[in-house]
Structures are given as structure tokens and as C-alpha cells.
N, C-alpha and C. Protein backbone atom coordinates (compact mmCIF):
# COMPACT_ATOMS: atom_id res chain seq x y z
N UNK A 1 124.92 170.35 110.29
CA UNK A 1 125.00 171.11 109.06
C UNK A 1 123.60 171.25 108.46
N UNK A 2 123.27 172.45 107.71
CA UNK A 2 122.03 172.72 107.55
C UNK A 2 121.99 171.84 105.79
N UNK A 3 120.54 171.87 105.28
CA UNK A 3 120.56 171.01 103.94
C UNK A 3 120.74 171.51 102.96
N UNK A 4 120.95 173.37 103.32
CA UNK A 4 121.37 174.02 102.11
C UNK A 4 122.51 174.39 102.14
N UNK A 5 123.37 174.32 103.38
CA UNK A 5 124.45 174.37 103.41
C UNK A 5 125.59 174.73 101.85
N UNK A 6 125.53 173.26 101.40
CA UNK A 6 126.08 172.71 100.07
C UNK A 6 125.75 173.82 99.25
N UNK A 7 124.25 174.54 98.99
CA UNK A 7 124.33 175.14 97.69
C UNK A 7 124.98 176.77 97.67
N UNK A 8 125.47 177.17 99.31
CA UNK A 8 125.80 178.52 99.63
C UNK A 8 127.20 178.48 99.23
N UNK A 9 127.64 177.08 99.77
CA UNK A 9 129.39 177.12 99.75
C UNK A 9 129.60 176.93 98.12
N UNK A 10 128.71 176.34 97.06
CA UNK A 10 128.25 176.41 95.69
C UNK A 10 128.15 177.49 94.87
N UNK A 11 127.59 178.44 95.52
CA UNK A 11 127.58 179.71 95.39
C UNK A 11 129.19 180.52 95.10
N UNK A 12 129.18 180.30 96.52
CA UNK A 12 130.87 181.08 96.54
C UNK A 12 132.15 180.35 95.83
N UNK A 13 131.97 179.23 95.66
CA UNK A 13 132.91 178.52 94.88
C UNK A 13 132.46 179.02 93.13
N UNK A 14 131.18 179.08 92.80
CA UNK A 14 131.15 180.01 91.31
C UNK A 14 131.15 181.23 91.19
N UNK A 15 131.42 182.19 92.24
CA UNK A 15 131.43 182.95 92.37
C UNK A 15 132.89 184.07 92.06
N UNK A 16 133.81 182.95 92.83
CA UNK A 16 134.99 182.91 93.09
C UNK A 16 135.74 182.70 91.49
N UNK A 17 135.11 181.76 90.66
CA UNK A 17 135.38 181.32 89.69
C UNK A 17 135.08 182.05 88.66
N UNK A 18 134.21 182.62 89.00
CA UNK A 18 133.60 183.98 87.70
C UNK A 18 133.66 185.17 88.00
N UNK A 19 135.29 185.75 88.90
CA UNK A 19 135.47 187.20 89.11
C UNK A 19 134.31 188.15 89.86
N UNK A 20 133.54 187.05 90.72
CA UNK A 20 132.39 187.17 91.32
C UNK A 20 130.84 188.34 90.85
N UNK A 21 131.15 187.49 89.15
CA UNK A 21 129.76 188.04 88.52
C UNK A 21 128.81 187.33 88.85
N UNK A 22 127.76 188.11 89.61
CA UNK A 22 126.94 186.99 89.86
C UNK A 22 125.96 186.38 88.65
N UNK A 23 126.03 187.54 87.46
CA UNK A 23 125.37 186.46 86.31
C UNK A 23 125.72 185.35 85.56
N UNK A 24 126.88 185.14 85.80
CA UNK A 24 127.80 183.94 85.85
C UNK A 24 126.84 182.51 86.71
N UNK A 25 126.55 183.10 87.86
CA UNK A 25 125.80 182.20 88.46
C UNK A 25 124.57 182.26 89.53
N UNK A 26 123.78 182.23 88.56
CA UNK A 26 122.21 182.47 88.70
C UNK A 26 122.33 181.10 88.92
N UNK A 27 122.18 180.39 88.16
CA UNK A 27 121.63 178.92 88.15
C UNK A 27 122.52 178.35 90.07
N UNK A 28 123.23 178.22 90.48
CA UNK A 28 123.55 178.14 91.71
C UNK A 28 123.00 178.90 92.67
N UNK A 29 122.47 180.56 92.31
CA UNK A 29 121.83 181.25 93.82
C UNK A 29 120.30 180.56 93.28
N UNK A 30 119.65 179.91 92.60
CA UNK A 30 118.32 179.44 92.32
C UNK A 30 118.24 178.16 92.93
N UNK A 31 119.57 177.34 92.61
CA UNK A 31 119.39 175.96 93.73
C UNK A 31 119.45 176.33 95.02
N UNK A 32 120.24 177.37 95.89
CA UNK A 32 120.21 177.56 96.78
C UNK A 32 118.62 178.18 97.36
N UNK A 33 117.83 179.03 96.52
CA UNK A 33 116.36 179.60 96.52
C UNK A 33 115.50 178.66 96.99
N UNK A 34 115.84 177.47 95.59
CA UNK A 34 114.62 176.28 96.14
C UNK A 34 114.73 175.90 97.48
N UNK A 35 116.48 175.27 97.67
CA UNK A 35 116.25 174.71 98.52
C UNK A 35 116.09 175.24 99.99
N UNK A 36 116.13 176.44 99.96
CA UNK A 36 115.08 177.20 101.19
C UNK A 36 113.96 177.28 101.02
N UNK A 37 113.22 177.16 100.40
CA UNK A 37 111.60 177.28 99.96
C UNK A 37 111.47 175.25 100.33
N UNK A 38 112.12 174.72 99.77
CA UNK A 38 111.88 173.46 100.57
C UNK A 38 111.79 173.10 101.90
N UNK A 39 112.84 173.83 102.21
CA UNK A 39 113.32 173.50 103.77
C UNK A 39 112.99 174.76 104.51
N UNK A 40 112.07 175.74 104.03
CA UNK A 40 111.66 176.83 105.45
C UNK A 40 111.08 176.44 106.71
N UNK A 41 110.89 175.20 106.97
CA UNK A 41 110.86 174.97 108.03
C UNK A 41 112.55 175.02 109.35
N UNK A 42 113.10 174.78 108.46
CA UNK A 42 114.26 174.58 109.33
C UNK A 42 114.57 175.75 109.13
N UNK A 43 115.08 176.60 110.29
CA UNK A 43 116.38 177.52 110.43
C UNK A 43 117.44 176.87 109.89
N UNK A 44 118.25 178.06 109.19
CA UNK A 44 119.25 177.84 108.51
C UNK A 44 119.56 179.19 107.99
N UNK A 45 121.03 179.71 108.87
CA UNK A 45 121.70 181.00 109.11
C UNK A 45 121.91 181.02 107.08
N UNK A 46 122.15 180.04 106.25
CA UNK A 46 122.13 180.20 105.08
C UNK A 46 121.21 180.82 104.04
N UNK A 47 120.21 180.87 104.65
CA UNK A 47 118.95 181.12 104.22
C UNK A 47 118.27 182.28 104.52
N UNK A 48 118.82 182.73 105.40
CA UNK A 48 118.37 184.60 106.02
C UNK A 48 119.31 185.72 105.80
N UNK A 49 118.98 186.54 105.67
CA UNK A 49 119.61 187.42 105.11
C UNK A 49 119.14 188.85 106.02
N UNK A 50 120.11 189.89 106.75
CA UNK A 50 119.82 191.06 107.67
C UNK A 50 119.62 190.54 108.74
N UNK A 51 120.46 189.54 109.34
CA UNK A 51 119.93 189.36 110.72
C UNK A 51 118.96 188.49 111.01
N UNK A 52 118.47 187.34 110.10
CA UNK A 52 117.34 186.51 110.58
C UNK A 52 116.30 186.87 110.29
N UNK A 53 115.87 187.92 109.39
CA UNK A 53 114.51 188.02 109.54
C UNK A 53 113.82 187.12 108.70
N UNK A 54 112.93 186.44 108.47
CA UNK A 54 111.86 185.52 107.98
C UNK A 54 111.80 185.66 106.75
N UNK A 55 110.93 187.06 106.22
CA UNK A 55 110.57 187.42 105.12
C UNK A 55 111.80 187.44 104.31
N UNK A 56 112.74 187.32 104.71
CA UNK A 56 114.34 187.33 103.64
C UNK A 56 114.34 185.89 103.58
N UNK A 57 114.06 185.17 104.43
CA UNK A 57 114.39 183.70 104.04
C UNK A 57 114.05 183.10 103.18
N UNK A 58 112.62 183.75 102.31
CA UNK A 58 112.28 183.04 101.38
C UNK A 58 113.12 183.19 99.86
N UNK A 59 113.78 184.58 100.09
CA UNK A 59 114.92 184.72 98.81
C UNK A 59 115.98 185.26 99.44
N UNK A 60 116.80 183.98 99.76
CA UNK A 60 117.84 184.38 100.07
C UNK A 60 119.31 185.10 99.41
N UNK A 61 118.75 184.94 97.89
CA UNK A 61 120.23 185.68 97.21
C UNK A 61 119.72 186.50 96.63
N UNK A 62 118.63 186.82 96.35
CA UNK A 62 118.41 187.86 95.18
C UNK A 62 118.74 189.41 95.42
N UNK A 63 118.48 189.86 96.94
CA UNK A 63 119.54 191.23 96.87
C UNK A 63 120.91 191.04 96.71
N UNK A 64 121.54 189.82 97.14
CA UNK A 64 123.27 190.16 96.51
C UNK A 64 123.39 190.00 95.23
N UNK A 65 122.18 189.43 94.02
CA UNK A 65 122.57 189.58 93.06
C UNK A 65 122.37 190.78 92.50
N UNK A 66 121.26 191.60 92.74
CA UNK A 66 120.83 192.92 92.31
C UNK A 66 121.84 193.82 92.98
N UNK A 67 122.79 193.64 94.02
CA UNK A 67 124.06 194.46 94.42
C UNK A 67 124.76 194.93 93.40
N UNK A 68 125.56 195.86 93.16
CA UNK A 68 126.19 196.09 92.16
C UNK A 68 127.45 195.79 92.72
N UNK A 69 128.70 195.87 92.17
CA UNK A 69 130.24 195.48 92.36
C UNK A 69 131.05 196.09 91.69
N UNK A 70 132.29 196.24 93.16
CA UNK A 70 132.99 196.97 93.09
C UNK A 70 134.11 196.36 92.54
N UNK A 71 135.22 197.03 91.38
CA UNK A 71 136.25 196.35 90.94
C UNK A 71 137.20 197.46 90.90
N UNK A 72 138.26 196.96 90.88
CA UNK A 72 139.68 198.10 90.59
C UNK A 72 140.65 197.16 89.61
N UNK A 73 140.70 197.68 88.99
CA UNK A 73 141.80 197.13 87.83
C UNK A 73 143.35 197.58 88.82
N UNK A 74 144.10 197.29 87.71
CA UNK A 74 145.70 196.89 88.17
C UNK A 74 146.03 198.10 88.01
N UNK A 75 145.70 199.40 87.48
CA UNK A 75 145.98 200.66 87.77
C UNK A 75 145.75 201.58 89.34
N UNK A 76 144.49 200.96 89.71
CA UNK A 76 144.01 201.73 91.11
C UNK A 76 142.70 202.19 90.54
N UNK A 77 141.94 201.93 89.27
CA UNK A 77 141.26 202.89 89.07
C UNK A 77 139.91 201.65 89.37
N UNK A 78 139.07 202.65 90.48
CA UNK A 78 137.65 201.90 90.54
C UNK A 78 136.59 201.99 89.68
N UNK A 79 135.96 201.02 89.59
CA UNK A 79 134.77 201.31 88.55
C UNK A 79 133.48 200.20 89.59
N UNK A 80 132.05 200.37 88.98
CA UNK A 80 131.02 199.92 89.26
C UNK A 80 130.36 199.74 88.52
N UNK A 81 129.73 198.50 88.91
CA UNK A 81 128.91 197.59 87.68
C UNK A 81 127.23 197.07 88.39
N UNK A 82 126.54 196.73 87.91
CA UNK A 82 125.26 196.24 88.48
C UNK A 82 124.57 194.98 87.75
């Protein structure tokens, strides 16, 4: 198991918990940040983002937080948020 493991599955567990706003939880994709900037030595599929490339490893969440999201209410009707 990799050492950041913990802060990805951290991630998705506040994620999950906050209707998956990610401004809800910044403070969890930032522990997960450090602790790739600690540990860039090690590979760790947690930590890359597009396939492995390097230069993503050093921020590994910050494009899914700048993603915007998709929601549909209980009518059918979609909306988008950023």
C-alpha cells in the first residue's frame, strides 16, 4: 500500500459526505498534496493524474477540484456548478 494511500480514500469518504463539493474538502485534497510532495520519490498510482505523468504528480487534486459538477435534482433537471 502506498503512504498516501489513506489521504485519497480520505478524500472520497469527504467527498461522499459533502454531496461531492469539493469545497467542502480542500483541507483533505491538501493532506493528500503534501503527502505527495513528501513522498515523490515513490510511485504511487494515487498521486498521478492522466496516465502517470510526473508533472501531475506534484498536484495531484487540484484539476478535480477546479472540475466543475454535474447534478440533477429529483425532477431530471441538470444543472452545473464550478
Amino acid at each position: 500500500s502506498s503512504p498516501c494511500q489513506k489521504f485519497a480514500c480520505a478524500i472520497q469518504d469527504c467527498l461522499a459526505r459533502h454531496n461531492y463539493n469539493p469545497e467542502e474538502c480542500r483541507s483533505a485534497m491538501q493532506n493528500l498534496i503534501d503527502c505527495c510532495a513528501r513522498f515523490r520519490h515513490v510511485r504511487q498510482s494515487c498521486c498521478e493524474l492522466g496516465g502517470g505523468s510526473s508533472s501531475a504528480a506534484a498536484n495531484p487534486v487540484s484539476q478535480s477540484a477546479k472540475s466543475s459538477t454535474h447534478r440533477q435534482d429529483s425532477a431530471g433537471v441538470s444543472s452545473y456548478s464550478q
